[in-house]
Protein backbone atom coordinates (compact mmCIF):
# COMPACT_ATOMS: atom_id res chain seq x y z
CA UNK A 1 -40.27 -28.13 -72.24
CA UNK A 2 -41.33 -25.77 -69.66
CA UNK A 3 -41.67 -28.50 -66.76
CA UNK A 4 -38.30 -29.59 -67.62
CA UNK A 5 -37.10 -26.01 -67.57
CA UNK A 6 -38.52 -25.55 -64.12
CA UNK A 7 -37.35 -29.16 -62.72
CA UNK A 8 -34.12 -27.93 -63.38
CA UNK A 9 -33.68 -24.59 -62.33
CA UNK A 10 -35.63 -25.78 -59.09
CA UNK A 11 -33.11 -28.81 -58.45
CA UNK A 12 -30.15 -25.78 -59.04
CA UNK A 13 -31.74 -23.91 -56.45
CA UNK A 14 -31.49 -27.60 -54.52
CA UNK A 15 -28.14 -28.20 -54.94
CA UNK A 16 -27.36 -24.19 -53.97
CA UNK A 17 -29.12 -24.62 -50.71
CA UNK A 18 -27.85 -27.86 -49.83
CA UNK A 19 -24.20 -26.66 -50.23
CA UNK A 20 -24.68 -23.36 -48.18
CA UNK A 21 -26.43 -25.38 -45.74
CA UNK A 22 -23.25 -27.85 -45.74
CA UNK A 23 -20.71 -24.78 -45.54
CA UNK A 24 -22.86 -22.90 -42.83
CA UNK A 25 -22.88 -26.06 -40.69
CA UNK A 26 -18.84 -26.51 -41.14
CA UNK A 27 -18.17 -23.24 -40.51
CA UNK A 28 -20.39 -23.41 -36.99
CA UNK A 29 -18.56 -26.65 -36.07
CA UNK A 30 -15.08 -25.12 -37.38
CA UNK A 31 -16.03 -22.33 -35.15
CA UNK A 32 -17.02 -24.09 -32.22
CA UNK A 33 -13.75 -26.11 -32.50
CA UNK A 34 -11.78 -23.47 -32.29
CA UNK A 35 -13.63 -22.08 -28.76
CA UNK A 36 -13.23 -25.25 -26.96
CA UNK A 37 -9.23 -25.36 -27.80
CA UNK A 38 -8.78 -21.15 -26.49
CA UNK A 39 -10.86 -22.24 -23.57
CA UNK A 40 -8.95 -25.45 -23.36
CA UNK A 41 -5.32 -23.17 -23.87
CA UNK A 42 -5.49 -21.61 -20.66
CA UNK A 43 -6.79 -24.19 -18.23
CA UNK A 44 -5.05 -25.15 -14.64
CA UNK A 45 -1.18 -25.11 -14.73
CA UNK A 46 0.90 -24.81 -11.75
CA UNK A 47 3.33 -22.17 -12.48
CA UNK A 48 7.01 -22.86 -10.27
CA UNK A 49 9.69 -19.55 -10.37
CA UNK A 50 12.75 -20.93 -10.15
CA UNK A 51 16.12 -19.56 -9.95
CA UNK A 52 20.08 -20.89 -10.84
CA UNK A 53 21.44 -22.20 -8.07
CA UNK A 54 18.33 -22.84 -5.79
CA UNK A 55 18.79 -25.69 -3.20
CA UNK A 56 15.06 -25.89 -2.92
CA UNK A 57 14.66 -25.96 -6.17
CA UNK A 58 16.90 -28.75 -6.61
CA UNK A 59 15.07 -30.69 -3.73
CA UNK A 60 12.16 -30.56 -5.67
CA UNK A 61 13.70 -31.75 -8.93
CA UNK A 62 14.99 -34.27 -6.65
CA UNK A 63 11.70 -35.33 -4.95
CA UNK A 64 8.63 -34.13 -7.15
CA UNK A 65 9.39 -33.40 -10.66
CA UNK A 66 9.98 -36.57 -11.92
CA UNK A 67 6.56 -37.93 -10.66
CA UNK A 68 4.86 -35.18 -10.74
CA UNK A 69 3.17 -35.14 -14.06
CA UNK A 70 1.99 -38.79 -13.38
CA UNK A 71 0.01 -37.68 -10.42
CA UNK A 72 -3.44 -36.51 -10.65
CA UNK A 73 -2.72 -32.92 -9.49
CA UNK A 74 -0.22 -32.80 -12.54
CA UNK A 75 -2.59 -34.39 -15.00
CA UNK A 76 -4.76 -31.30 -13.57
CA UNK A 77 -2.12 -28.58 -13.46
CA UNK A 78 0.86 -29.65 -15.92
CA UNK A 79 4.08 -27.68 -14.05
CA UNK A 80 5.48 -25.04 -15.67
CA UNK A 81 8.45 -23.72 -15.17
CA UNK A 82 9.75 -19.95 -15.24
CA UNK A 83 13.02 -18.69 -14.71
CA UNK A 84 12.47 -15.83 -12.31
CA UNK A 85 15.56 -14.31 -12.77
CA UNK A 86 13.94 -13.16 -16.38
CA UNK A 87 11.02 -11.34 -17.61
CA UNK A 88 7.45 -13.17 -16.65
CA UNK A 89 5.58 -14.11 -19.70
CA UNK A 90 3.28 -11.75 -21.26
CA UNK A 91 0.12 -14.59 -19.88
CA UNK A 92 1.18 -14.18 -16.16
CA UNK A 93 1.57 -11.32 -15.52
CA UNK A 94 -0.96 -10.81 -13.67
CA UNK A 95 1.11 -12.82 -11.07
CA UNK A 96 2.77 -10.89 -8.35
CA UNK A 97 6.23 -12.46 -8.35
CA UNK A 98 8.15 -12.75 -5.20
CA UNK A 99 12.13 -12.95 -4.25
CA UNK A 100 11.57 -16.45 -2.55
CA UNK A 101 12.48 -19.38 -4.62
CA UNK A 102 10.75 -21.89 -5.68
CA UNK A 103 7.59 -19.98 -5.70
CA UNK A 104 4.57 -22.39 -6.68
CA UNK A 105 1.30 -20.48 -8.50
CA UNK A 106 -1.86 -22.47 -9.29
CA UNK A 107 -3.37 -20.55 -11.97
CA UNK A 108 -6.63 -21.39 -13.93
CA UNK A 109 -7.81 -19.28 -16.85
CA UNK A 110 -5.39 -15.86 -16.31
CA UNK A 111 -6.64 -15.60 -12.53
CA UNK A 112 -4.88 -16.99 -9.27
CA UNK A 113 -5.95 -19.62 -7.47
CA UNK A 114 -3.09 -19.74 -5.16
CA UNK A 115 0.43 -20.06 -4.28
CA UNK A 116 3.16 -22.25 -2.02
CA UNK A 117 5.93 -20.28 -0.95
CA UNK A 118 8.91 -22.36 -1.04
CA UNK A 119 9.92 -26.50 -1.26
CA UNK A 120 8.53 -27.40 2.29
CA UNK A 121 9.27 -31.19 1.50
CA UNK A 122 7.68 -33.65 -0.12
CA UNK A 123 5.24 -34.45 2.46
CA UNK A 124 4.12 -30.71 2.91
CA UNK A 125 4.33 -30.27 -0.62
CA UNK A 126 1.17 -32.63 -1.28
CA UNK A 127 -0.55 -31.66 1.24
CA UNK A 128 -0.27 -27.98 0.47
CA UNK A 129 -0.91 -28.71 -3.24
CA UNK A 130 -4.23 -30.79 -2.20
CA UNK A 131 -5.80 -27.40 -0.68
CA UNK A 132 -4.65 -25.39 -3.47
CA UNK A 133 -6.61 -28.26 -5.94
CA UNK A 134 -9.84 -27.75 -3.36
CA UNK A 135 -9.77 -24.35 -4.05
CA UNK A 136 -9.44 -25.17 -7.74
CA UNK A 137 -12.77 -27.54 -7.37
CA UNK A 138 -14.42 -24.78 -5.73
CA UNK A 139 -13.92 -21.66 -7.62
CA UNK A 140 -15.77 -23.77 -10.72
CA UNK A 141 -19.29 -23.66 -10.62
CA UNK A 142 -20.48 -27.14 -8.60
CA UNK A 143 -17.12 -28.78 -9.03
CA UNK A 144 -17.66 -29.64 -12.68
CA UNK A 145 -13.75 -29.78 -13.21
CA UNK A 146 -13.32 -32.50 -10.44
CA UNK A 147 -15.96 -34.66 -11.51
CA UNK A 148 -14.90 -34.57 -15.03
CA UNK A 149 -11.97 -35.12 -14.23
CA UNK A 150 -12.80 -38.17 -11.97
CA UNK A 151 -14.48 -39.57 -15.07
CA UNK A 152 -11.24 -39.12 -17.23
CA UNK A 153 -9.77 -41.19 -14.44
CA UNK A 154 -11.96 -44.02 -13.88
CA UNK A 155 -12.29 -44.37 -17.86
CA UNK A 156 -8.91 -44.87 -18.23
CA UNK A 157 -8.35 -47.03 -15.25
């Protein structure tokens, strides 16, 4: 009666372990989950001021936007748009904002990267954009960001 006694209360403390052991581990990958989405919440983005009535601003809506989230710089830095006639968001401020519409901002986790000062046309714009995206590559550590990237791209070519 005694080993059967002890079988049992030693397969409780079994079962006890196992479980913690189980909720420990989902709790670290529960945890872990939710790093990699903040970090993932404030990657690249290519913040554009805008204003009512902004010729330039409607030359790029004419020429860019509608492409521009097919391309890879927009698949790296989704556009966002702010009206700059009202407050800036809480999450950029740390932009200094300027009169000059359309105002381009690469930003990558709450710091600037860089910024295009007006719609210089659609061949300027890309070419302007493609330094801003080197300085992106560069200002993470050995260009992780571009070659995962590239990967992204080739695996869904």
């Amino acid at each position: 009666r005694f080993k059967t006694r002890f079988f049992d209360q030693r397969m409780k403390l079994a079962s006890k372990r196992h479980i913690l052991e189980f909720f420990s581990r989902a709790a670290l990958f529960g945890a872990m989950f939710v790093a990699l989405s903040l970090s993932n919440a404030r990657a690249a983005e290519l913040v554009m001021f805008e204003q009512t009535g902004c010729a330039w601003c409607k030359a790029f809506d004419r020429e860019i936007a509608p492409i521009y989230g097919k391309t890879e710089e927009g698949l790296r830095a989704p556009l966002r748009r702010v009206d700059s006639s009202r407050a800036v968001p809480p999450d950029l401020a740390f932009i200094e904002t300027e009169r000059l519409t359309p105002l381009f901002v690469l930003v990558d986790r709450g710091r600037e990267i860089g910024r295009i000062r007006g719609y210089p046309g659609e061949d300027h714009f890309w070419g302007l954009l493609g330094e801003l995206m080197k300085k992106l590559d560069a200002s993470t550590t050995g260009g992780e960001r571009a070659q995962l990237f590239e990967k992204i791209v080739r695996a869904n070519d």
